[in-house]
C-alpha atoms as a PDB file:
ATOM      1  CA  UNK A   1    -206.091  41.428 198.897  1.00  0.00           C
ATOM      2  CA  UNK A   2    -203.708  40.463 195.646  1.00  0.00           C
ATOM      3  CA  UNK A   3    -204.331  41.168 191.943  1.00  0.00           C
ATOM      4  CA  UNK A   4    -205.527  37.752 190.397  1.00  0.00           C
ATOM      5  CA  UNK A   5    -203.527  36.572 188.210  1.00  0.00           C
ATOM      6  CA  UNK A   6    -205.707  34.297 186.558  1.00  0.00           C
ATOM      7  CA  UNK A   7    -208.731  36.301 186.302  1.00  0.00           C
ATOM      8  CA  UNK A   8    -206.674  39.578 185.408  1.00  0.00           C
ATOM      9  CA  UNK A   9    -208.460  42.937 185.299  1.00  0.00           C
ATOM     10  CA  UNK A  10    -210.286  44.442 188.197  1.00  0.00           C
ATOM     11  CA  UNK A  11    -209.966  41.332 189.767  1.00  0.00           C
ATOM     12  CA  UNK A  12    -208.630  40.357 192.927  1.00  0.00           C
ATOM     13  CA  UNK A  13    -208.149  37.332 195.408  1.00  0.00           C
ATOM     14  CA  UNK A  14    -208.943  37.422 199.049  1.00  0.00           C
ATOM     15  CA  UNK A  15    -207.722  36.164 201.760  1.00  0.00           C
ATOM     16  CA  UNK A  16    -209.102  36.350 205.204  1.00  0.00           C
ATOM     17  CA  UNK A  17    -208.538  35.184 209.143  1.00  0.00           C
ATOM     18  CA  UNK A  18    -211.251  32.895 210.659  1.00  0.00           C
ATOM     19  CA  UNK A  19    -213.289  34.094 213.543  1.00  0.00           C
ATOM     20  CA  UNK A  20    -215.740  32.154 215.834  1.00  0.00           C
ATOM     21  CA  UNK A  21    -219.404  33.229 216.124  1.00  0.00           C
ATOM     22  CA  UNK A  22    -218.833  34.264 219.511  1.00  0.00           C
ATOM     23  CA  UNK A  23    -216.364  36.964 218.358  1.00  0.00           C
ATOM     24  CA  UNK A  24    -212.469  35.052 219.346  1.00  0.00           C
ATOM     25  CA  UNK A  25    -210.561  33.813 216.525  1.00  0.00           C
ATOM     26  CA  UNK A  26    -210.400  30.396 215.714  1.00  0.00           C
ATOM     27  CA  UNK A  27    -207.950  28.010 217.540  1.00  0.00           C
ATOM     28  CA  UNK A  28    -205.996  27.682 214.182  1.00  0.00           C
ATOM     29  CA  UNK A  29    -206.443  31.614 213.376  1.00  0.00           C
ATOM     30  CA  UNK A  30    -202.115  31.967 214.279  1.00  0.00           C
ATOM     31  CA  UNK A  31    -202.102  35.190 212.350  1.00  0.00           C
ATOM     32  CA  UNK A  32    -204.283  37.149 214.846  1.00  0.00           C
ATOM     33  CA  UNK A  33    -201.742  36.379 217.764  1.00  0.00           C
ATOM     34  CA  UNK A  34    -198.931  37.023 215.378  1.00  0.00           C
ATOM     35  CA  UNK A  35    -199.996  40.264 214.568  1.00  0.00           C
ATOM     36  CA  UNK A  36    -200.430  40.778 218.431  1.00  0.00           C
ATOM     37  CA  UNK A  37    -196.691  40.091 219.000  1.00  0.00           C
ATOM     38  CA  UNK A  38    -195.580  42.329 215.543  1.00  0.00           C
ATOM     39  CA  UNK A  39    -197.497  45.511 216.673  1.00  0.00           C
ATOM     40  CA  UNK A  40    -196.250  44.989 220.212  1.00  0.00           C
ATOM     41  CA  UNK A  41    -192.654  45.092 218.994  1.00  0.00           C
ATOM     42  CA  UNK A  42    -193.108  46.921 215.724  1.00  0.00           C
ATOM     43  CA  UNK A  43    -190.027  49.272 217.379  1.00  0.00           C
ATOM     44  CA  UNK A  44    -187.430  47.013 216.693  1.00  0.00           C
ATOM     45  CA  UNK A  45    -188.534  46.758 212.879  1.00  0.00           C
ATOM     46  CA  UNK A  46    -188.516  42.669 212.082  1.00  0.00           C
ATOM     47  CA  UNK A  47    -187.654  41.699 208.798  1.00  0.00           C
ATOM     48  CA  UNK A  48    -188.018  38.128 207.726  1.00  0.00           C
ATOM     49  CA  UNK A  49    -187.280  35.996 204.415  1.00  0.00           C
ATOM     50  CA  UNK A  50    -188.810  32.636 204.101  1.00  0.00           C
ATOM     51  CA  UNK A  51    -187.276  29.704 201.978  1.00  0.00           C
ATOM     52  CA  UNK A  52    -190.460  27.649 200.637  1.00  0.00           C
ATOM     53  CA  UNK A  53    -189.181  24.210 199.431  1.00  0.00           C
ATOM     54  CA  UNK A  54    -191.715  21.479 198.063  1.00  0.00           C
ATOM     55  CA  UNK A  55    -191.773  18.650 195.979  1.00  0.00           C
ATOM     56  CA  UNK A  56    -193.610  18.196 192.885  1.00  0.00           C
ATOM     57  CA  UNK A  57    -195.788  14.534 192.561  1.00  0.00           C
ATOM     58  CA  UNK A  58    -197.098  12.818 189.433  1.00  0.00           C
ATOM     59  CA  UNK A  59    -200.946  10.882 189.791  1.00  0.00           C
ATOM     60  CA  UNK A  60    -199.477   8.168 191.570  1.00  0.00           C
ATOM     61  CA  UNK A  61    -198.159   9.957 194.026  1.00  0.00           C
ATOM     62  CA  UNK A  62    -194.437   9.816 193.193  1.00  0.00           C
ATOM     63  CA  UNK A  63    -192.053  12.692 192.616  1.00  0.00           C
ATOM     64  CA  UNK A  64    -193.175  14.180 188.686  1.00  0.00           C
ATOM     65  CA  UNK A  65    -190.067  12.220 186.531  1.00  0.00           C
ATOM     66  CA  UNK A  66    -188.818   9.606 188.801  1.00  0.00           C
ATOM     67  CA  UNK A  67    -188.965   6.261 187.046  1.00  0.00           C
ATOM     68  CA  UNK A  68    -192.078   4.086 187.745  1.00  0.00           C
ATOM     69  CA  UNK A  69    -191.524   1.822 190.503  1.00  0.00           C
ATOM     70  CA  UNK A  70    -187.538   2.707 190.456  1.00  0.00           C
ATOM     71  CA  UNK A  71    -185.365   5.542 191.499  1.00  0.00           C
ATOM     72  CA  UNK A  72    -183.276   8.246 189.617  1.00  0.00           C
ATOM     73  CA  UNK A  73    -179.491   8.567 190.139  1.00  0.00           C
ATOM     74  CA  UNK A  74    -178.110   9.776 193.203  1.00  0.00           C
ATOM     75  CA  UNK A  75    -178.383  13.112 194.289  1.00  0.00           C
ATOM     76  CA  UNK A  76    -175.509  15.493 192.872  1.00  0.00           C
ATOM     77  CA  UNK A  77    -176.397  16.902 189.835  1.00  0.00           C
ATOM     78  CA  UNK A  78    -179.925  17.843 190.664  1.00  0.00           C
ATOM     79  CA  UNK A  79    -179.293  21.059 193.153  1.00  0.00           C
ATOM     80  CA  UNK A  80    -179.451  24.520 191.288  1.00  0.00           C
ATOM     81  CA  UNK A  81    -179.335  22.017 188.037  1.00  0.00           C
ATOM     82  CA  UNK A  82    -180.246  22.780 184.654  1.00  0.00           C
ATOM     83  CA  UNK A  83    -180.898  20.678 181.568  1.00  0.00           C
ATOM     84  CA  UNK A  84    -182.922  17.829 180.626  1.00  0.00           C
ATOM     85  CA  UNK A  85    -182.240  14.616 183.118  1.00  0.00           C
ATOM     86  CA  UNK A  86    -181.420  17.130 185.958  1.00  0.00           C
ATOM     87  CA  UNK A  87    -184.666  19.246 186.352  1.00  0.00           C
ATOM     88  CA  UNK A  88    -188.149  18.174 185.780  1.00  0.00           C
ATOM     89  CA  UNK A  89    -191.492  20.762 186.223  1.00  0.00           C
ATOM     90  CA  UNK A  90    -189.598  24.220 185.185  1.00  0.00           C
ATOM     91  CA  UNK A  91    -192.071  24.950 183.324  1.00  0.00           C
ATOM     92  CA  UNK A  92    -194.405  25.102 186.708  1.00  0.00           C
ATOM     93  CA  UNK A  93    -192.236  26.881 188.546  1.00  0.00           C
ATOM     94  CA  UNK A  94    -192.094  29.546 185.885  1.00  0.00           C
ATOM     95  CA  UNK A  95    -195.575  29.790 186.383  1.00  0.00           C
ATOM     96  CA  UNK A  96    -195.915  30.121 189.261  1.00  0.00           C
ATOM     97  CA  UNK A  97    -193.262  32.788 189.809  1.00  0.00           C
ATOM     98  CA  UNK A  98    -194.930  35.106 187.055  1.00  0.00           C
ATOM     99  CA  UNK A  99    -198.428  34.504 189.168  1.00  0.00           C
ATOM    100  CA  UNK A 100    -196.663  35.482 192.211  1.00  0.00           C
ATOM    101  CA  UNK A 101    -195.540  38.906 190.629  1.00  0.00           C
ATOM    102  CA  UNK A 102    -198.847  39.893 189.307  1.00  0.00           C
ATOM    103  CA  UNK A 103    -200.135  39.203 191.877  1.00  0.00           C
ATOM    104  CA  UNK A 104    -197.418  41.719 194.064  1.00  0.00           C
ATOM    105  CA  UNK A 105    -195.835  39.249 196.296  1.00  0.00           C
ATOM    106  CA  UNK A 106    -192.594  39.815 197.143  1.00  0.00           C
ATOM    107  CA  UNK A 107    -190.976  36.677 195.784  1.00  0.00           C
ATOM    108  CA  UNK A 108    -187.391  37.298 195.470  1.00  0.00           C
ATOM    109  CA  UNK A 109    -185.837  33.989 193.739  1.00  0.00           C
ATOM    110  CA  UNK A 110    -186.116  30.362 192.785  1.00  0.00           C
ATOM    111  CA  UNK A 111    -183.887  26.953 192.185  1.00  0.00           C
ATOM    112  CA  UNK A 112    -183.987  23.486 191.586  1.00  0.00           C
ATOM    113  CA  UNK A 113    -183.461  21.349 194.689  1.00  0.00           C
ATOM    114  CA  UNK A 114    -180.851  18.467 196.009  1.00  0.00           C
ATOM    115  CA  UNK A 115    -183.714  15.561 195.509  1.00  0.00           C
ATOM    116  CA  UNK A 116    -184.977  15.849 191.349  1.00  0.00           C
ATOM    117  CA  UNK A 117    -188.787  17.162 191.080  1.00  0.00           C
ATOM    118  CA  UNK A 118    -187.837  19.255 194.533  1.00  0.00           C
ATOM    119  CA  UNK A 119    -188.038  23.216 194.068  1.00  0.00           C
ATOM    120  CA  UNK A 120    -187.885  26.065 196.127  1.00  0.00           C
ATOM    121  CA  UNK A 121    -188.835  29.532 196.323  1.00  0.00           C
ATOM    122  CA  UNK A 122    -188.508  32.426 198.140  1.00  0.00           C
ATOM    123  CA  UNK A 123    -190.434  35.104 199.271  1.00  0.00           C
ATOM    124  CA  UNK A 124    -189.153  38.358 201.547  1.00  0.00           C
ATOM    125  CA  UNK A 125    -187.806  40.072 203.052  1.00  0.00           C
ATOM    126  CA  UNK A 126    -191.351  41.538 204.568  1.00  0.00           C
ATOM    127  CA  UNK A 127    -191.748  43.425 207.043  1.00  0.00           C
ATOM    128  CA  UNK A 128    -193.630  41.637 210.581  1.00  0.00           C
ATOM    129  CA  UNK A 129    -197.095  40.119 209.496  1.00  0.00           C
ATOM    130  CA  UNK A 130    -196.964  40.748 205.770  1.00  0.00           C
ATOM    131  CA  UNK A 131    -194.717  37.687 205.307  1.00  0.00           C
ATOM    132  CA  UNK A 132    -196.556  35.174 206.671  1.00  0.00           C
ATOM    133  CA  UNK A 133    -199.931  36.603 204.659  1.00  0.00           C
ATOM    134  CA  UNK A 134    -197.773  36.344 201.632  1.00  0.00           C
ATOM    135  CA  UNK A 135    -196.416  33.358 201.962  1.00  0.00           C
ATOM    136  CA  UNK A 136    -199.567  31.584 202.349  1.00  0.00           C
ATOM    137  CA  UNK A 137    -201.305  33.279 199.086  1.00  0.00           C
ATOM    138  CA  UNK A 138    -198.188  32.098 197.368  1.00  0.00           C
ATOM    139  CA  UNK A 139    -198.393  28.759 198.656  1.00  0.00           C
ATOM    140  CA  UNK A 140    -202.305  29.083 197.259  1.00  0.00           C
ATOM    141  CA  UNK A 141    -201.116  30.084 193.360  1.00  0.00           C
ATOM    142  CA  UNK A 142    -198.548  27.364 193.670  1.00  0.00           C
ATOM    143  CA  UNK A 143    -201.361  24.772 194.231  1.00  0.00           C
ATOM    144  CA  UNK A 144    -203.518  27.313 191.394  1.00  0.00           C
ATOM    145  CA  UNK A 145    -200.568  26.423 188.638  1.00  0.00           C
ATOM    146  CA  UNK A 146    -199.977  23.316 189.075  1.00  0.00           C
ATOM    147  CA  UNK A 147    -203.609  22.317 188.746  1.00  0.00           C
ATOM    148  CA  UNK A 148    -203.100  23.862 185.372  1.00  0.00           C
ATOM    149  CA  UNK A 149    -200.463  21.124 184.274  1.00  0.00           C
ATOM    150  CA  UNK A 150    -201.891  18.032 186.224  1.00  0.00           C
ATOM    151  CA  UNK A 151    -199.153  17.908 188.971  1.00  0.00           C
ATOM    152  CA  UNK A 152    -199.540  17.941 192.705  1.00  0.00           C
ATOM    153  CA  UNK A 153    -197.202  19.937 195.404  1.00  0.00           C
ATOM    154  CA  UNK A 154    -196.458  18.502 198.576  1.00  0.00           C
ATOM    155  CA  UNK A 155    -194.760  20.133 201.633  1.00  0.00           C
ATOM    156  CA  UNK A 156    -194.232  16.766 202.976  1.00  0.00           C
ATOM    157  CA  UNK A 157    -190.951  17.704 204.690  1.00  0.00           C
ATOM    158  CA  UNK A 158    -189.443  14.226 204.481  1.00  0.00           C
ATOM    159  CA  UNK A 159    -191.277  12.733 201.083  1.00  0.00           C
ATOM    160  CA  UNK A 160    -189.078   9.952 200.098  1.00  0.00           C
ATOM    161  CA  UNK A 161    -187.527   8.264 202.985  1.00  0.00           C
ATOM    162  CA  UNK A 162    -183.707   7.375 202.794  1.00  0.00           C
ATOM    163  CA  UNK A 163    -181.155   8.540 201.227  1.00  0.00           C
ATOM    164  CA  UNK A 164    -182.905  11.941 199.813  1.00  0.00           C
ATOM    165  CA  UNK A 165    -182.872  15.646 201.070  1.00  0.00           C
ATOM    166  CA  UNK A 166    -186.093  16.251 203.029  1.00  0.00           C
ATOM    167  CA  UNK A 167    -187.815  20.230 202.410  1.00  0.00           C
ATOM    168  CA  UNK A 168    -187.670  22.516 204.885  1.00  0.00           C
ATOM    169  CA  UNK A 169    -188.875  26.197 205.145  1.00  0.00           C
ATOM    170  CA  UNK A 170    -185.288  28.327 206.260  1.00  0.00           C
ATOM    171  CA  UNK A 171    -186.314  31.586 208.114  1.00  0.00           C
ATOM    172  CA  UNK A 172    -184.153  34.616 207.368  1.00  0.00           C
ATOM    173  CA  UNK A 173    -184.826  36.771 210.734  1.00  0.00           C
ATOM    174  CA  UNK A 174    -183.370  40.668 210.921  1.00  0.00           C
ATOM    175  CA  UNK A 175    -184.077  43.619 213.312  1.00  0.00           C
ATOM    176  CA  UNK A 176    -183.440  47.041 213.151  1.00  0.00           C
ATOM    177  CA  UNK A 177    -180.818  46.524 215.960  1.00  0.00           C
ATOM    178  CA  UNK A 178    -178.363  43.550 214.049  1.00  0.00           C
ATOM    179  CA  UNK A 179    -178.758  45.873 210.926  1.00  0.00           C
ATOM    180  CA  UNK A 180    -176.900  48.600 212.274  1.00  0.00           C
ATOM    181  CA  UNK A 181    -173.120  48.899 213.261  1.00  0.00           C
ATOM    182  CA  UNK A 182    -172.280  46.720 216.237  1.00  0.00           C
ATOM    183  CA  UNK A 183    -175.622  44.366 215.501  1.00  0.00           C
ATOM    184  CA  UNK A 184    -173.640  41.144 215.911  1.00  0.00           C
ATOM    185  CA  UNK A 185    -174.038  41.276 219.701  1.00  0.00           C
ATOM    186  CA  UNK A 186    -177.625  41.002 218.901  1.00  0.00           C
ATOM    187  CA  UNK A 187    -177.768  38.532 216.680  1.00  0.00           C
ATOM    188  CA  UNK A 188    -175.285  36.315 219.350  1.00  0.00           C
ATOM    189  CA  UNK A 189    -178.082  37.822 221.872  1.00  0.00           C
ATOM    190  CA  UNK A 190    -180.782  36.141 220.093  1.00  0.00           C
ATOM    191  CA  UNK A 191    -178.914  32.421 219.574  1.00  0.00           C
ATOM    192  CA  UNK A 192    -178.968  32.354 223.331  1.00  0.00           C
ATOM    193  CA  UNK A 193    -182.805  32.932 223.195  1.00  0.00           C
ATOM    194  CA  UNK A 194    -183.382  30.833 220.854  1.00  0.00           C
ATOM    195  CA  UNK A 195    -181.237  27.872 222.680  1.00  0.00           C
ATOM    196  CA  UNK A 196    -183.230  28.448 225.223  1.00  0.00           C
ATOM    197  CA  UNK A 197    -186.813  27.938 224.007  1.00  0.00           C
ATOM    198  CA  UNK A 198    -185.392  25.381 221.285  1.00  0.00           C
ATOM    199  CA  UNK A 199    -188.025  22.668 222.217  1.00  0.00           C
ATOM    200  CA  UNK A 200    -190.735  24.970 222.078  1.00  0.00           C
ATOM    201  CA  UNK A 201    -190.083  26.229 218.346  1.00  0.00           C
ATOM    202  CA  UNK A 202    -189.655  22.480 217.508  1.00  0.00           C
ATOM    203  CA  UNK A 203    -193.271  21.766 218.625  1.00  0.00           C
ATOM    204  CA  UNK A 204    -194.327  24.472 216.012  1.00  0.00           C
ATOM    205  CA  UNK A 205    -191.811  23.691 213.279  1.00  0.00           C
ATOM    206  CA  UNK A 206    -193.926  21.693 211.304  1.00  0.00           C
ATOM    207  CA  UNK A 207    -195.764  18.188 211.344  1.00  0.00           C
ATOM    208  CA  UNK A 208    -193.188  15.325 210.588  1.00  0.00           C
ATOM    209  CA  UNK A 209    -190.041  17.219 211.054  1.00  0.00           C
ATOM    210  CA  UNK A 210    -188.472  14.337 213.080  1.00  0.00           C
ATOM    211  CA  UNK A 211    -188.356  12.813 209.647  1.00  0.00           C
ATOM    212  CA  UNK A 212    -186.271  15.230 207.913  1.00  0.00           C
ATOM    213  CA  UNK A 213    -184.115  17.053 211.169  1.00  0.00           C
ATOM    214  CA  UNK A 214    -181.553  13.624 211.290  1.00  0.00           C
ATOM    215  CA  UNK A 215    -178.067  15.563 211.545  1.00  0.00           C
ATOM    216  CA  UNK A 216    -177.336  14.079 208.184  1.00  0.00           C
ATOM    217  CA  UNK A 217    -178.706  16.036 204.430  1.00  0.00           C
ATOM    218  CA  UNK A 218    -178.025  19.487 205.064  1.00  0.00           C
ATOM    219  CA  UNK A 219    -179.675  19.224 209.112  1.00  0.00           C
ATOM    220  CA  UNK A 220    -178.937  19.472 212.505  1.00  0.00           C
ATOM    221  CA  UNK A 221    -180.255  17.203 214.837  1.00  0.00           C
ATOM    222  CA  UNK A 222    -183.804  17.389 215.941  1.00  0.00           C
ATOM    223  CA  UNK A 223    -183.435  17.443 219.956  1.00  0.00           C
ATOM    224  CA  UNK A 224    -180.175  19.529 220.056  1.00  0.00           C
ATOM    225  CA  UNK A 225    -179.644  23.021 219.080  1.00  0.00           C
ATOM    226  CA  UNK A 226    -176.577  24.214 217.844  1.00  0.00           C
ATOM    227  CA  UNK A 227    -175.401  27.913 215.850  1.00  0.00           C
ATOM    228  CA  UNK A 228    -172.687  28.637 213.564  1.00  0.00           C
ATOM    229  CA  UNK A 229    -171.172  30.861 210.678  1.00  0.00           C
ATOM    230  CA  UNK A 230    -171.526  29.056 207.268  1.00  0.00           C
ATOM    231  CA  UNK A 231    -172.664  26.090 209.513  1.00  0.00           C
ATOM    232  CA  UNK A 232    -175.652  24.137 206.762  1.00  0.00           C
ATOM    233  CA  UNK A 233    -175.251  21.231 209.359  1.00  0.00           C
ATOM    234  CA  UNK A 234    -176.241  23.837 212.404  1.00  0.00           C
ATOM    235  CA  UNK A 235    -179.901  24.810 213.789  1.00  0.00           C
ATOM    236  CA  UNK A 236    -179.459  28.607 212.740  1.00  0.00           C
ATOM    237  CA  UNK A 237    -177.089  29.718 210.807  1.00  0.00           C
ATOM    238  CA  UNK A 238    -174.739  33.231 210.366  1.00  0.00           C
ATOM    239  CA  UNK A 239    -173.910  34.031 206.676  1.00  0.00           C
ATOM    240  CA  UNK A 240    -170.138  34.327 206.416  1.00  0.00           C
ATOM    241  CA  UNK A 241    -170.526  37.809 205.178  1.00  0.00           C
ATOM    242  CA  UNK A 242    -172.781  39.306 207.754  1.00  0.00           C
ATOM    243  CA  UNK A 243    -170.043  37.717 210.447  1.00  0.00           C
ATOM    244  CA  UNK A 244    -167.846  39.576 208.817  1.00  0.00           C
ATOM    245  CA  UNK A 245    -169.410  42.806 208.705  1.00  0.00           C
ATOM    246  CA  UNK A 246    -169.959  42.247 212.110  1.00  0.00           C
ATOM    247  CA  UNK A 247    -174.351  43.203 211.363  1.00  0.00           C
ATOM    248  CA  UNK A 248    -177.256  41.558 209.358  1.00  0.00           C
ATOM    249  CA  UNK A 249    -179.383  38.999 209.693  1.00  0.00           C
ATOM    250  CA  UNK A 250    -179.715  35.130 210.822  1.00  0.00           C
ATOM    251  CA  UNK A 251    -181.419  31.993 209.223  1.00  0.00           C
ATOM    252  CA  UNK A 252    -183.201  29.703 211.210  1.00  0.00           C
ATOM    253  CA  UNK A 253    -182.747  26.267 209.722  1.00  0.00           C
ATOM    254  CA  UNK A 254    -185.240  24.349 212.055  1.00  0.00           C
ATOM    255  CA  UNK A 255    -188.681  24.677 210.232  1.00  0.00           C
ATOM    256  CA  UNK A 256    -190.324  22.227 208.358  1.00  0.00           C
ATOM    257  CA  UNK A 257    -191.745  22.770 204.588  1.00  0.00           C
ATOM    258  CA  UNK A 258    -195.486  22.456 205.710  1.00  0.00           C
ATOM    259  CA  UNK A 259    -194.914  24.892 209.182  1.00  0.00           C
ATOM    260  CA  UNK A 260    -197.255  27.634 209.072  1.00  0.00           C
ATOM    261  CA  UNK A 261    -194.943  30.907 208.962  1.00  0.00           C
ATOM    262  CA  UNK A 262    -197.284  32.737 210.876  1.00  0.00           C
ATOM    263  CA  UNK A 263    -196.524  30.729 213.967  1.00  0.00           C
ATOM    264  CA  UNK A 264    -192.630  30.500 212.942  1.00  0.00           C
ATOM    265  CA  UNK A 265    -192.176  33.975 212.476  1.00  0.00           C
ATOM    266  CA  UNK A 266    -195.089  35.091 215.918  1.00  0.00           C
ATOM    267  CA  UNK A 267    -192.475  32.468 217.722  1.00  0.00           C
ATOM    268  CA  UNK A 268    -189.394  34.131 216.852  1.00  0.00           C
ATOM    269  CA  UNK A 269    -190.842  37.858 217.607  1.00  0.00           C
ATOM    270  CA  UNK A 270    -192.058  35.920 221.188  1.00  0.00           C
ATOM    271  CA  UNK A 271    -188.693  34.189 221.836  1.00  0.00           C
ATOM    272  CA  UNK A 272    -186.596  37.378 221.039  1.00  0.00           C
ATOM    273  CA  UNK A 273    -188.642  39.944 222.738  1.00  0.00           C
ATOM    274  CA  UNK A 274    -191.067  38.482 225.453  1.00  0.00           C
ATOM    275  CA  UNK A 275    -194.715  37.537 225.234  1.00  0.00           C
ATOM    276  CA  UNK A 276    -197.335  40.298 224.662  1.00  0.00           C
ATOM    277  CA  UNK A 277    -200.708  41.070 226.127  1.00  0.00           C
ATOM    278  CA  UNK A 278    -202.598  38.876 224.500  1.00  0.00           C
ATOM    279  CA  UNK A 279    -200.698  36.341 222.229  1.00  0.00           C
ATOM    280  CA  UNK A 280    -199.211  33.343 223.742  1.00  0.00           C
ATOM    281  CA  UNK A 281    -197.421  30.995 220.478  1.00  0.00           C
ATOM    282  CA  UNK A 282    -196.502  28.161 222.318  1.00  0.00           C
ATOM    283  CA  UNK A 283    -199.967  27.948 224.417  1.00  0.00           C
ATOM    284  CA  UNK A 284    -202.199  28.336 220.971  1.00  0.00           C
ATOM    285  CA  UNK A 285    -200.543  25.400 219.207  1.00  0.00           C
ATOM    286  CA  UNK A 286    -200.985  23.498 222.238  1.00  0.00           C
ATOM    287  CA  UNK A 287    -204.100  24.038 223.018  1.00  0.00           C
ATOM    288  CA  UNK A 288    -205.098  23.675 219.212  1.00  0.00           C
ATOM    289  CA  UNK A 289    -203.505  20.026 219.438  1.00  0.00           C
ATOM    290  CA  UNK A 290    -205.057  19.236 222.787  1.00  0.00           C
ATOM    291  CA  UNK A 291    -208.569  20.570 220.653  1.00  0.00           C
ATOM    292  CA  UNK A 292    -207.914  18.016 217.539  1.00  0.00           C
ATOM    293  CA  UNK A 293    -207.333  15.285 219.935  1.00  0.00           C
ATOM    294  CA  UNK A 294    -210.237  15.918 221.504  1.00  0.00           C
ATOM    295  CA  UNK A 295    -212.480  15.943 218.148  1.00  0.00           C
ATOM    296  CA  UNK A 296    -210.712  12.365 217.456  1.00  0.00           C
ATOM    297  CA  UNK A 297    -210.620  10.351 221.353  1.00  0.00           C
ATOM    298  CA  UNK A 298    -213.592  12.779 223.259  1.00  0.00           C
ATOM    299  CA  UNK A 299    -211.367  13.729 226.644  1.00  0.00           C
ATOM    300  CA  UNK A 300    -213.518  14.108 229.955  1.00  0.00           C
ATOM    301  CA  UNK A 301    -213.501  17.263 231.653  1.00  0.00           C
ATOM    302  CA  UNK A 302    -213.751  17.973 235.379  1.00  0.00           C
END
């Protein structure tokens, strides 16, 4: 439950998992295995940050400011940019940020984007479940806001094909163990995982990621997973300064914009510690896929 921030007073906004009549969640319902895996390793204290990036779209369904039936200049000036002819849709994103405080998610920042009319936000660090239930009510007021001044939000992650930064949805991971003295062996501990079980993460990452993961535009290459320190081109990434202190955290470059970050951050938890009683990531998504394809081409059964 959040304060509403449109509605003020004793008002509040709800949001809740979805359950079948026979008592099981729902196929989609990703938090309820999440939340499996985060009270299973609640021990080793998770801590995550997510990097929402999205792109704001006029009527027509082209990025809010772009010329009609043209393109603005190349991309430069636009990233972290300020002034008219550089940023489009502030307004909006101040917005949205002072819904997200009333409303007492834990957004910590915001910026203008590489492609013009693309923004991000960001929201953490949460502890285990609470991220993903926050991100997704913020994702909610973003739509809420924007309503408000006729504009539409996609998390397409690859909206304008070309030459253009795609949007993505960076995952800052951290547990108790690579916060403390010596937690670098951890953090190289978890790369290895995470090398490992790189195709399975990739099939949760987020619908149309192929699109945006090229290797060129700030990406690493879809089928190939790669680390580094400072490393924007590399699947996960080390900040400089945590290498140096030798302890921190480590962001996760892979997802998609549109990825739901209750099966990026359940993943994670599963890849770093082992699956629990219960929960099974990879298995839900697939067998939530293999469902939709059944409701579309009907699929005979033994």
């Amino acid at each position: 439950m959040y304060p509403d921030p449109f509605r003020l007073g004793d008002n509040i906004l709800v949001m809740c998992e979805t359950w079948m009549s026979d008592g099981k969640p729902n196929a989609y319902n990703y938090r309820h295995d999440a939340e499996v895996l985060m009270s299973a390793n609640a021990k080793h204290e998770f801590w995550f940050g997510l990097e929402q990036e999205y792109t704001f779209l006029d009527n027509m369904g082209w990025p809010y400011g772009w010329p009609k039936n043209g393109f603005p200049a190349p991309q430069g000036p636009y990233y972290c940019g300020n002034g008219t002819g550089k940023v489009v849709c502030r307004d909006i994103v101040e917005a949205h940020y002072k819904a997200c405080l009333y409303a007492e998610i834990e957004i910590s920042g915001t910026n203008a984007e590489v492609m013009p009319a693309q923004w991000e936000y960001q929201v953490g660090p949460c502890t285990g479940i609470d991220l993903g239930d926050q991100l997704w009510m913020s994702r909610f007021l973003l739509h809420r806001v924007a309503e408000e001044f006729g504009a539409k939000v996609t998390f397409n992650p690859k909206p304008i094909p070309g030459d253009w930064n795609g949007a993505g949805l960076h995952t800052n991971v951290s547990t108790k163990e690579m916060r403390e003295d010596g937690g670098m062996k951890h953090i190289e501990a978890a790369m290895e995982s995470l090398g490992k079980r790189h195709k399975e993460h990739m099939k949760v990452y987020g619908e149309g990621n192929e699109a945006r993961m090229t290797g060129a535009h700030e990406t690493a290459s879809y089928d190939k997973f790669t680390w580094g320190v400072a490393d924007r081109g590399s699947s996960v990434r080390v900040n400089r300064e945590c290498a140096d202190a030798g302890k921190g955290y480590f962001e996760d470059r892979r997802p998609a914009s549109n990825a739901d970050p209750y099966q990026i951050t359940g993943m994670v938890v599963e890849t770093l510690c082992g699956k629990a009683e219960g929960a099974d990531m990879f298995a839900k998504a697939t067998e939530s896929a293999q469902e939709e394809l059944e409701m579309i081409i009907p699929v005979a059964k033994p």
